[in-house]
PDB file of N, CA and C in Angstrom:
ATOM      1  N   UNK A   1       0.842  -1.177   0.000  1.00  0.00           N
ATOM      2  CA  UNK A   1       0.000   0.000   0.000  1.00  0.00           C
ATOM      3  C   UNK A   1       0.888   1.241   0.000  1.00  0.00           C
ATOM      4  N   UNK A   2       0.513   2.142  -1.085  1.00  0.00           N
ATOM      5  CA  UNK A   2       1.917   3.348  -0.948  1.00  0.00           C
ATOM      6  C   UNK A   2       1.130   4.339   0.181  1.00  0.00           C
ATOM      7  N   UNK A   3       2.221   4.902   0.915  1.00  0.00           N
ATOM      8  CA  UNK A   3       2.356   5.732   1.636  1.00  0.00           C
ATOM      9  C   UNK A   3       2.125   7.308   1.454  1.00  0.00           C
ATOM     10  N   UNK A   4       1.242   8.378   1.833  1.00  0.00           N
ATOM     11  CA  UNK A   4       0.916   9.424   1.409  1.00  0.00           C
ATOM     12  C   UNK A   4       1.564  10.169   1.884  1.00  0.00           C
ATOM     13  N   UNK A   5       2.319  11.378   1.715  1.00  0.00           N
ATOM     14  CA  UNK A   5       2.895  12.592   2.654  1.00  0.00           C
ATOM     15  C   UNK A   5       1.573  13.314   3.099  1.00  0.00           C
ATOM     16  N   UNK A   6       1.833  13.968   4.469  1.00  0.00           N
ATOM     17  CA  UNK A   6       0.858  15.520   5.130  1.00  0.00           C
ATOM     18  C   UNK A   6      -0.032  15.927   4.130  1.00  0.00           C
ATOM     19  N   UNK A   7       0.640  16.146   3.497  1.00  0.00           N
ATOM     20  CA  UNK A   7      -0.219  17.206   2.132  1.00  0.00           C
ATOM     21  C   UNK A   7      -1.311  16.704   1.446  1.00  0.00           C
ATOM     22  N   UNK A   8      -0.631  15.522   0.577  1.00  0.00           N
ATOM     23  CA  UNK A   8      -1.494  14.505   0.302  1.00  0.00           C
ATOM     24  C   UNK A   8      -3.097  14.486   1.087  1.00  0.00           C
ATOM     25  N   UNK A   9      -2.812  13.767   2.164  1.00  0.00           N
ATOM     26  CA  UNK A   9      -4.045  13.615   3.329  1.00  0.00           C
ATOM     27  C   UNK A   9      -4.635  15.130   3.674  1.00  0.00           C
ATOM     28  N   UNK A  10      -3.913  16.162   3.565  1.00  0.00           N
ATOM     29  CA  UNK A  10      -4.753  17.140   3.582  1.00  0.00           C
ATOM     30  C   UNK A  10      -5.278  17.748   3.011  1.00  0.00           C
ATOM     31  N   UNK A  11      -5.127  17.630   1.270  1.00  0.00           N
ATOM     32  CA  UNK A  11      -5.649  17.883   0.469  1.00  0.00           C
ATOM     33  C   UNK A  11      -7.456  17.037   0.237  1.00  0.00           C
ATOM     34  N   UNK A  12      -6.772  15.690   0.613  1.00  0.00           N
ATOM     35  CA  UNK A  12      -7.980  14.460   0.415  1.00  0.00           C
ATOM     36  C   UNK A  12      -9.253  14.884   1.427  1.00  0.00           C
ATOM     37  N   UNK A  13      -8.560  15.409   2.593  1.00  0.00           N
ATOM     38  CA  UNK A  13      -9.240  15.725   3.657  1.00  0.00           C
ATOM     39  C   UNK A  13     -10.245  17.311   3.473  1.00  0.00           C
ATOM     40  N   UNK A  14      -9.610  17.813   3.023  1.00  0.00           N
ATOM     41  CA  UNK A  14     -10.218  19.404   2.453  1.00  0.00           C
ATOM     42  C   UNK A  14     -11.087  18.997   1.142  1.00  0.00           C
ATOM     43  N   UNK A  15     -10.890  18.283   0.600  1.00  0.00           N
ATOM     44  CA  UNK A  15     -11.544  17.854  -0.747  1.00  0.00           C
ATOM     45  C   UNK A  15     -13.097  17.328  -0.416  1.00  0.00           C
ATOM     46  N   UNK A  16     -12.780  16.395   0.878  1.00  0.00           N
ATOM     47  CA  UNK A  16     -13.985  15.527   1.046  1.00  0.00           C
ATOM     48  C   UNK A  16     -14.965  16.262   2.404  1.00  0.00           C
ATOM     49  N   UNK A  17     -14.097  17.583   3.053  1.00  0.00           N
ATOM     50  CA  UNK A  17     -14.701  18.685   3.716  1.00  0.00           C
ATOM     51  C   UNK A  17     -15.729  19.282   2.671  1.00  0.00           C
ATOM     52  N   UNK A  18     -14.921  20.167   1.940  1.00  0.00           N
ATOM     53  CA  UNK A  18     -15.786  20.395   0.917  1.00  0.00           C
ATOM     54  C   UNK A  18     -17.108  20.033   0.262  1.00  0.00           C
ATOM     55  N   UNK A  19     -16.994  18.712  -0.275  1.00  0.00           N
ATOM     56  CA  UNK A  19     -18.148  17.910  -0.914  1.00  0.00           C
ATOM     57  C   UNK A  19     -18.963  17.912   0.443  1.00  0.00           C
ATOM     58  N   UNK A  20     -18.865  17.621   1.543  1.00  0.00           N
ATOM     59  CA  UNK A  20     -19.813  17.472   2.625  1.00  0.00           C
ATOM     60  C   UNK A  20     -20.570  18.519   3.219  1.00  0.00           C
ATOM     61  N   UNK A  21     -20.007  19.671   2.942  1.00  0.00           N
ATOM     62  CA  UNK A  21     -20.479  21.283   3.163  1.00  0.00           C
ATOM     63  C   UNK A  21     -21.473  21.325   2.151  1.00  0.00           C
ATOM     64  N   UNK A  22     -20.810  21.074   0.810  1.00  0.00           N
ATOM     65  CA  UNK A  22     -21.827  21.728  -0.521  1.00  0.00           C
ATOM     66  C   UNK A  22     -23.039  20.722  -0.478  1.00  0.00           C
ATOM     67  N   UNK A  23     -22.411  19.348  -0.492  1.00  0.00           N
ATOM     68  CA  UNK A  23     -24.037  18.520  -0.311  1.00  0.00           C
ATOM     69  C   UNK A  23     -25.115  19.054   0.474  1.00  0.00           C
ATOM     70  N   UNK A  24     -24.610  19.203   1.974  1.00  0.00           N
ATOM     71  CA  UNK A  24     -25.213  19.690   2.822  1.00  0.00           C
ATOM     72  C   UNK A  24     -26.114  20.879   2.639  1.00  0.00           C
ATOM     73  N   UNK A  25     -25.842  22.068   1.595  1.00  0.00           N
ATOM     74  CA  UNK A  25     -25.886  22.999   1.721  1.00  0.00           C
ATOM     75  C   UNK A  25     -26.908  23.481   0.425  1.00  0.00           C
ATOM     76  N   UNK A  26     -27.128  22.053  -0.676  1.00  0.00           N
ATOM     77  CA  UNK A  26     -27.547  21.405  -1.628  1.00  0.00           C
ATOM     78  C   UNK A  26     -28.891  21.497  -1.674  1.00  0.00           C
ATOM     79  N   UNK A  27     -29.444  21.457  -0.626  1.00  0.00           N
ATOM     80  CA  UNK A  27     -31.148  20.093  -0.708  1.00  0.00           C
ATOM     81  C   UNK A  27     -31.695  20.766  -1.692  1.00  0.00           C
ATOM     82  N   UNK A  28     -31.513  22.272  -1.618  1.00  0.00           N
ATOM     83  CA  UNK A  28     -33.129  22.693  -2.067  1.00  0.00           C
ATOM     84  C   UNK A  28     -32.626  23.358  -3.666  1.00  0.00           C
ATOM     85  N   UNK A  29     -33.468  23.568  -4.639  1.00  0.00           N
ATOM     86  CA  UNK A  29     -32.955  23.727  -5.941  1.00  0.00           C
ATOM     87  C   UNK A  29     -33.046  25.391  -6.150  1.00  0.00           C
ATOM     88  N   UNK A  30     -33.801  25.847  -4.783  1.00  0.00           N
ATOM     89  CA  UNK A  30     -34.235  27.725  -5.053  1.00  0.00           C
ATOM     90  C   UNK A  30     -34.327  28.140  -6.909  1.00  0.00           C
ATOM     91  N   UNK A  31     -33.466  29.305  -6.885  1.00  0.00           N
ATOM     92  CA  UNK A  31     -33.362  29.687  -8.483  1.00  0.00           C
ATOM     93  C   UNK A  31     -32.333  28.800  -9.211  1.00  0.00           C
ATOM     94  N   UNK A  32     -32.261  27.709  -9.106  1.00  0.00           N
ATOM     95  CA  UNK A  32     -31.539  27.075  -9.921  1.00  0.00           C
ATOM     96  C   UNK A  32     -31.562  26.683 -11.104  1.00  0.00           C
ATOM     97  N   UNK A  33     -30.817  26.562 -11.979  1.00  0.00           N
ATOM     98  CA  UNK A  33     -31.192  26.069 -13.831  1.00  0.00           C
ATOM     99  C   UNK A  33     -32.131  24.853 -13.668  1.00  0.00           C
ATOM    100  N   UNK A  34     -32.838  24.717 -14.738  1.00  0.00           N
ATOM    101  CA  UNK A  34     -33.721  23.102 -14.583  1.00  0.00           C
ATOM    102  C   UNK A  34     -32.606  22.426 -15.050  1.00  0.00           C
ATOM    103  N   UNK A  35     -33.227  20.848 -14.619  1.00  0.00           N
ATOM    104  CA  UNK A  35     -32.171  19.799 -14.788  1.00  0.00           C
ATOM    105  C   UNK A  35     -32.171  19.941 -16.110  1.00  0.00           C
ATOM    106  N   UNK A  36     -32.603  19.831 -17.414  1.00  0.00           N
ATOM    107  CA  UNK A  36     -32.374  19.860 -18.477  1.00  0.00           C
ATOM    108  C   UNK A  36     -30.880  20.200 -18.273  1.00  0.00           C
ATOM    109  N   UNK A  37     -30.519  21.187 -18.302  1.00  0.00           N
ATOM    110  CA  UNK A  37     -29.330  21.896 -18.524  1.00  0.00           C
ATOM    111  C   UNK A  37     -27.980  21.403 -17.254  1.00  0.00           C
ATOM    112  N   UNK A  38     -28.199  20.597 -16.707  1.00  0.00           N
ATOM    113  CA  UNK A  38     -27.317  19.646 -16.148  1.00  0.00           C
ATOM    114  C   UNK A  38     -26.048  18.947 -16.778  1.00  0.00           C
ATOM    115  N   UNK A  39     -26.739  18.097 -17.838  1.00  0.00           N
ATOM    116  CA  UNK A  39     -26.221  17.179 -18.975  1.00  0.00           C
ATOM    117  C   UNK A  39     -24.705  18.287 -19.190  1.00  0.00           C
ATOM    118  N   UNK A  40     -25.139  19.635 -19.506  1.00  0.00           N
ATOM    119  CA  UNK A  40     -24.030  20.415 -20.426  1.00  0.00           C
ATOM    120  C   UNK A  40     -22.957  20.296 -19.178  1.00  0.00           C
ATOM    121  N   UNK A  41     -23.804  20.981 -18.026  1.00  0.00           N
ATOM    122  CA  UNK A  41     -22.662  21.280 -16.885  1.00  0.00           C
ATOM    123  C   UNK A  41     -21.433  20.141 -16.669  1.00  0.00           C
ATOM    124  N   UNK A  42     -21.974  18.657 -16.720  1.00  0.00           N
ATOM    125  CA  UNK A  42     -21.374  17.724 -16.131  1.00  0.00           C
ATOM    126  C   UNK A  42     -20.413  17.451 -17.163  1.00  0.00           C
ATOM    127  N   UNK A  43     -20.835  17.745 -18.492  1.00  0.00           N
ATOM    128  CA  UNK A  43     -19.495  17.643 -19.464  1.00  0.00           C
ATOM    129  C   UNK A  43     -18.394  18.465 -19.388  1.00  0.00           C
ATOM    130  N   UNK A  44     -19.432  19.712 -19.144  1.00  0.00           N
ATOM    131  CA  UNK A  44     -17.826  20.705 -18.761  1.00  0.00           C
ATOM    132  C   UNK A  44     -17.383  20.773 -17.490  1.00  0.00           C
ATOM    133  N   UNK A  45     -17.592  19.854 -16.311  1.00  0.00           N
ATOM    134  CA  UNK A  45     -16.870  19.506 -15.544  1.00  0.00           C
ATOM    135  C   UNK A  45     -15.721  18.439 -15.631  1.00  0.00           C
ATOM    136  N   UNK A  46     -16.445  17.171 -16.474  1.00  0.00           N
ATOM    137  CA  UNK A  46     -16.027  16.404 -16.481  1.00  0.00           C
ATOM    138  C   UNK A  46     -14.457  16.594 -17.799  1.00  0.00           C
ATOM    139  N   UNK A  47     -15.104  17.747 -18.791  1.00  0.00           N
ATOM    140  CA  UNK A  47     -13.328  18.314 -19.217  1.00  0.00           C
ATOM    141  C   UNK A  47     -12.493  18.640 -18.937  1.00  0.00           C
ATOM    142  N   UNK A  48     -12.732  19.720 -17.886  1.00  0.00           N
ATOM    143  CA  UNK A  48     -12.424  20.620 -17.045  1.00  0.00           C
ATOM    144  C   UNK A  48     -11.083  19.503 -15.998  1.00  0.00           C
ATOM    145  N   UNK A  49     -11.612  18.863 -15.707  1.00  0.00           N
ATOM    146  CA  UNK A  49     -10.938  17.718 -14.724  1.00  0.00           C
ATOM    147  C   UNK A  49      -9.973  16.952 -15.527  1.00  0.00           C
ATOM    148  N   UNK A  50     -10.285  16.429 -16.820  1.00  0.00           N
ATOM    149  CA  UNK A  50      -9.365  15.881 -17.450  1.00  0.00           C
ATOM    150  C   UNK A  50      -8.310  16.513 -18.388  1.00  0.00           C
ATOM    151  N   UNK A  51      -8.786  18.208 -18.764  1.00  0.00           N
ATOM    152  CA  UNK A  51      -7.708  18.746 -19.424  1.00  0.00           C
ATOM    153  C   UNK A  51      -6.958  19.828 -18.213  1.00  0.00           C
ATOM    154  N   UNK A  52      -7.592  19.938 -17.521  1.00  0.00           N
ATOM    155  CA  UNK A  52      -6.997  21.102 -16.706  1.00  0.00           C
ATOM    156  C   UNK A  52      -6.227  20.335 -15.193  1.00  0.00           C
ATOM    157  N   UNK A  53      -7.178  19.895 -14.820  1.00  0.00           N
ATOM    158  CA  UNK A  53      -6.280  19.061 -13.291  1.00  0.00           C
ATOM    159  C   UNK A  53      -5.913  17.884 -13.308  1.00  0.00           C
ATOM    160  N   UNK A  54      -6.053  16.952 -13.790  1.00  0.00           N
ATOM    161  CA  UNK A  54      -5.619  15.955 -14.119  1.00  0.00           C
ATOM    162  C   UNK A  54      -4.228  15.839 -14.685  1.00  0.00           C
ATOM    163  N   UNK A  55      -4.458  17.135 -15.827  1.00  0.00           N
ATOM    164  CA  UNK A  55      -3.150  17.152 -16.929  1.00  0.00           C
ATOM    165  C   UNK A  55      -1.719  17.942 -15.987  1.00  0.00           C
ATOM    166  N   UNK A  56      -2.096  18.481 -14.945  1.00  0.00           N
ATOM    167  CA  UNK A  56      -1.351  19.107 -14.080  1.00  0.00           C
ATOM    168  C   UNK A  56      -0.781  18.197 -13.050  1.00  0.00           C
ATOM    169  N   UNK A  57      -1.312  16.700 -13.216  1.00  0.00           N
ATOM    170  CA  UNK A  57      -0.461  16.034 -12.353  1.00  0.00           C
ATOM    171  C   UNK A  57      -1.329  15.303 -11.497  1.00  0.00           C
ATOM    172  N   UNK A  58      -2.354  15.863 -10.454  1.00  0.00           N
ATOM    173  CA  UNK A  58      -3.374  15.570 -10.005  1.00  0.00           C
ATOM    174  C   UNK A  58      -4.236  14.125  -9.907  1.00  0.00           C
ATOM    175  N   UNK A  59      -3.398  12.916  -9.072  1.00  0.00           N
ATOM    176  CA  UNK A  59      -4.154  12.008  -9.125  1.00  0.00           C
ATOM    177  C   UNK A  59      -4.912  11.233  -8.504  1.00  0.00           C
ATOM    178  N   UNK A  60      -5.109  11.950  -6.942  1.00  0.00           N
ATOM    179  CA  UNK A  60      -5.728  11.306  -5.885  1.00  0.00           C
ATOM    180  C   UNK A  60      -7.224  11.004  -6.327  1.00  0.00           C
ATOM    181  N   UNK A  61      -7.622  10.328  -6.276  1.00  0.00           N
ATOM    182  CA  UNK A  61      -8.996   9.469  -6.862  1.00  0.00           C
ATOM    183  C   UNK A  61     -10.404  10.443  -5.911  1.00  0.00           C
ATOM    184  N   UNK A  62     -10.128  10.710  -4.684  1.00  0.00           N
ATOM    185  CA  UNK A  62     -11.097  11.198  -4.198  1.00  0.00           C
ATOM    186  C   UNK A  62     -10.950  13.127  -4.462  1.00  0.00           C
ATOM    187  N   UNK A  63     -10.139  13.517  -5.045  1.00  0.00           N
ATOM    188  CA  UNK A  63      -9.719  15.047  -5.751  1.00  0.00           C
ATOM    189  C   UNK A  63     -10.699  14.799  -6.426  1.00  0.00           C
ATOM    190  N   UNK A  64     -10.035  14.051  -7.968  1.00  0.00           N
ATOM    191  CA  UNK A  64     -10.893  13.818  -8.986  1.00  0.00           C
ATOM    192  C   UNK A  64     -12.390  13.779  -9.150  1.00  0.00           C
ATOM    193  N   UNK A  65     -12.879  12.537  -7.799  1.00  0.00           N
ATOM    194  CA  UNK A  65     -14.323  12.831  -7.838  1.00  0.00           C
ATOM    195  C   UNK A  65     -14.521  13.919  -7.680  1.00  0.00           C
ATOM    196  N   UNK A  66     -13.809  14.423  -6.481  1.00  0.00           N
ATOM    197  CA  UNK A  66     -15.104  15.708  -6.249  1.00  0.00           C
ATOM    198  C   UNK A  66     -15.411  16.633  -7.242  1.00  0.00           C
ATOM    199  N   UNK A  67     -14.036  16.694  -7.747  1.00  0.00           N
ATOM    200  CA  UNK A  67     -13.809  17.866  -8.746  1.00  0.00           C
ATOM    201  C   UNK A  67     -14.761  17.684 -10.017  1.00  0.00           C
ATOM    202  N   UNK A  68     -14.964  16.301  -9.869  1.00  0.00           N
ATOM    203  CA  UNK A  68     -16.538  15.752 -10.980  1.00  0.00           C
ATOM    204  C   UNK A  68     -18.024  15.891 -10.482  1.00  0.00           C
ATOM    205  N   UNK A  69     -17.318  16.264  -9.249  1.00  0.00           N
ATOM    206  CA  UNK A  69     -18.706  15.885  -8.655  1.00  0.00           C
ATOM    207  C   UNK A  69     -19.869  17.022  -8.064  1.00  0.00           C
ATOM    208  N   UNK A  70     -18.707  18.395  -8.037  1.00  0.00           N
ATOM    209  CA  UNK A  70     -19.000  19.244  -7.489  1.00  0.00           C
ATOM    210  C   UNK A  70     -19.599  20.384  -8.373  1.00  0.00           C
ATOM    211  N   UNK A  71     -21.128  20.966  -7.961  1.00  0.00           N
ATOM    212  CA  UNK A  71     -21.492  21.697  -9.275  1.00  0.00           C
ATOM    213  C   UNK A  71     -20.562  23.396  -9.593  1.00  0.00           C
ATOM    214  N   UNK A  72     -19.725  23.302  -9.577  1.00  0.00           N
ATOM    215  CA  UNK A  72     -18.753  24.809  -9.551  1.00  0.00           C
ATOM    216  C   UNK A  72     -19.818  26.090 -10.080  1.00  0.00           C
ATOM    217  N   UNK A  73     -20.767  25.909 -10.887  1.00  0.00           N
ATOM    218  CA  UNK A  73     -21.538  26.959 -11.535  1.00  0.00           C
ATOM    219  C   UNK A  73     -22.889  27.458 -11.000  1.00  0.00           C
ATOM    220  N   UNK A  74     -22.945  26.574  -9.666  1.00  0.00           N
ATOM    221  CA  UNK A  74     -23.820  26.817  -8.814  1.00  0.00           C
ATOM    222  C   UNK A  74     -23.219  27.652  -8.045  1.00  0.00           C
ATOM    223  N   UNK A  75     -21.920  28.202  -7.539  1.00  0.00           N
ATOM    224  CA  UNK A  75     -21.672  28.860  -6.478  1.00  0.00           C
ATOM    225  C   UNK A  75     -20.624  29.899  -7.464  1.00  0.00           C
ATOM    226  N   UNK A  76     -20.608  30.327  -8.288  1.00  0.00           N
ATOM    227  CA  UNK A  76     -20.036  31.766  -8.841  1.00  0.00           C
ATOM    228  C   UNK A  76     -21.370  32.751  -9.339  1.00  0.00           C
ATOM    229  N   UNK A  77     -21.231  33.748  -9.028  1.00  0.00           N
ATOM    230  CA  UNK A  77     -22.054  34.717  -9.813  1.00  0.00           C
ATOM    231  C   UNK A  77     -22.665  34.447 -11.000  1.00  0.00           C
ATOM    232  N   UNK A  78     -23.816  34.553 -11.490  1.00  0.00           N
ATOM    233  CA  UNK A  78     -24.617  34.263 -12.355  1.00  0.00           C
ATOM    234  C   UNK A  78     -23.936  34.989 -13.540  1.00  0.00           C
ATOM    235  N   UNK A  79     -23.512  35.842 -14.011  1.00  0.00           N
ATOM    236  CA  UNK A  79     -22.900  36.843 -14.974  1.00  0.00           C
ATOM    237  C   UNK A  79     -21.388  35.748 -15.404  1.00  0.00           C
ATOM    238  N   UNK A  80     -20.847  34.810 -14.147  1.00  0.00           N
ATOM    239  CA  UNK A  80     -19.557  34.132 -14.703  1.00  0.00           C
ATOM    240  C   UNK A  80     -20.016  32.957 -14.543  1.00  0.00           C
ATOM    241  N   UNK A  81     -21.305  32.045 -15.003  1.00  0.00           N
ATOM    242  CA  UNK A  81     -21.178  31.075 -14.591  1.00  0.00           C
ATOM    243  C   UNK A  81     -20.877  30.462 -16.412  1.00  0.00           C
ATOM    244  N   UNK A  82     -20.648  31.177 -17.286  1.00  0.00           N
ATOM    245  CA  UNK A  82     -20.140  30.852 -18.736  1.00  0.00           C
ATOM    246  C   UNK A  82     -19.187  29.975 -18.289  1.00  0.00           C
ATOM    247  N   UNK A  83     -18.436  30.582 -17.312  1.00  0.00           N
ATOM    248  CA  UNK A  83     -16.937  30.761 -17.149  1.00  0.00           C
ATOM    249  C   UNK A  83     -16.213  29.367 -15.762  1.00  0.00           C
ATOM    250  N   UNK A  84     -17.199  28.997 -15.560  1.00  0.00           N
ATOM    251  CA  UNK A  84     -17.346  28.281 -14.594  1.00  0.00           C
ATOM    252  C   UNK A  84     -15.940  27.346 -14.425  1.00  0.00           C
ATOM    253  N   UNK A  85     -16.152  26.477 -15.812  1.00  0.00           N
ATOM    254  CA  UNK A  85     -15.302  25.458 -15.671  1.00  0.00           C
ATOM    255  C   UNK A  85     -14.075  25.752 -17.045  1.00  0.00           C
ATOM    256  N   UNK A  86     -13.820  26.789 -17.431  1.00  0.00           N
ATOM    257  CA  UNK A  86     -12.785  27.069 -18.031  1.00  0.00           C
ATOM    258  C   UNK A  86     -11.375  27.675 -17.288  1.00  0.00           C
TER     259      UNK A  86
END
């Protein structure tokens, strides 16, 4: 089993803080896009992760999810959410 440095584990640890805040923080859909428009988001997350953090090195498995998992265009300003995952 390989061995992680500090960082490592605290990154994993802040990663999976994260996802547990935003779920949490999740339930209700208020002014949110209809799901229709989901489909687009999750592709440009799911690029976003493989050309941008991934390609930077990035391989802890529970990073990755979140970083798939997490809606980023739900929590920037409506005016940058173009911009979300570029």
């Amino acid at each position: 089993m390989k061995r992680h440095g500090p960082m490592s584990c605290l990154l994993c640890a802040t990663a999976i803080s994260v996802v547990a805040i935003l779920i949490g923080g999740c339930n209700s859909r208020g002014g949110q896009a209809s799901e229709s428009a989901e489909p687009d988001w999750k592709m440009q997350r799911d690029k976003m992760v493989s050309q941008q953090i991934e390609a930077r090195g990035v391989k802890g498995p529970l990073v990755l999810e979140s970083m798939r998992t997490v809606p980023r265009h739900r929590f920037v300003p409506e005016n940058y959410r173009d911009s979300a995952y570029n």
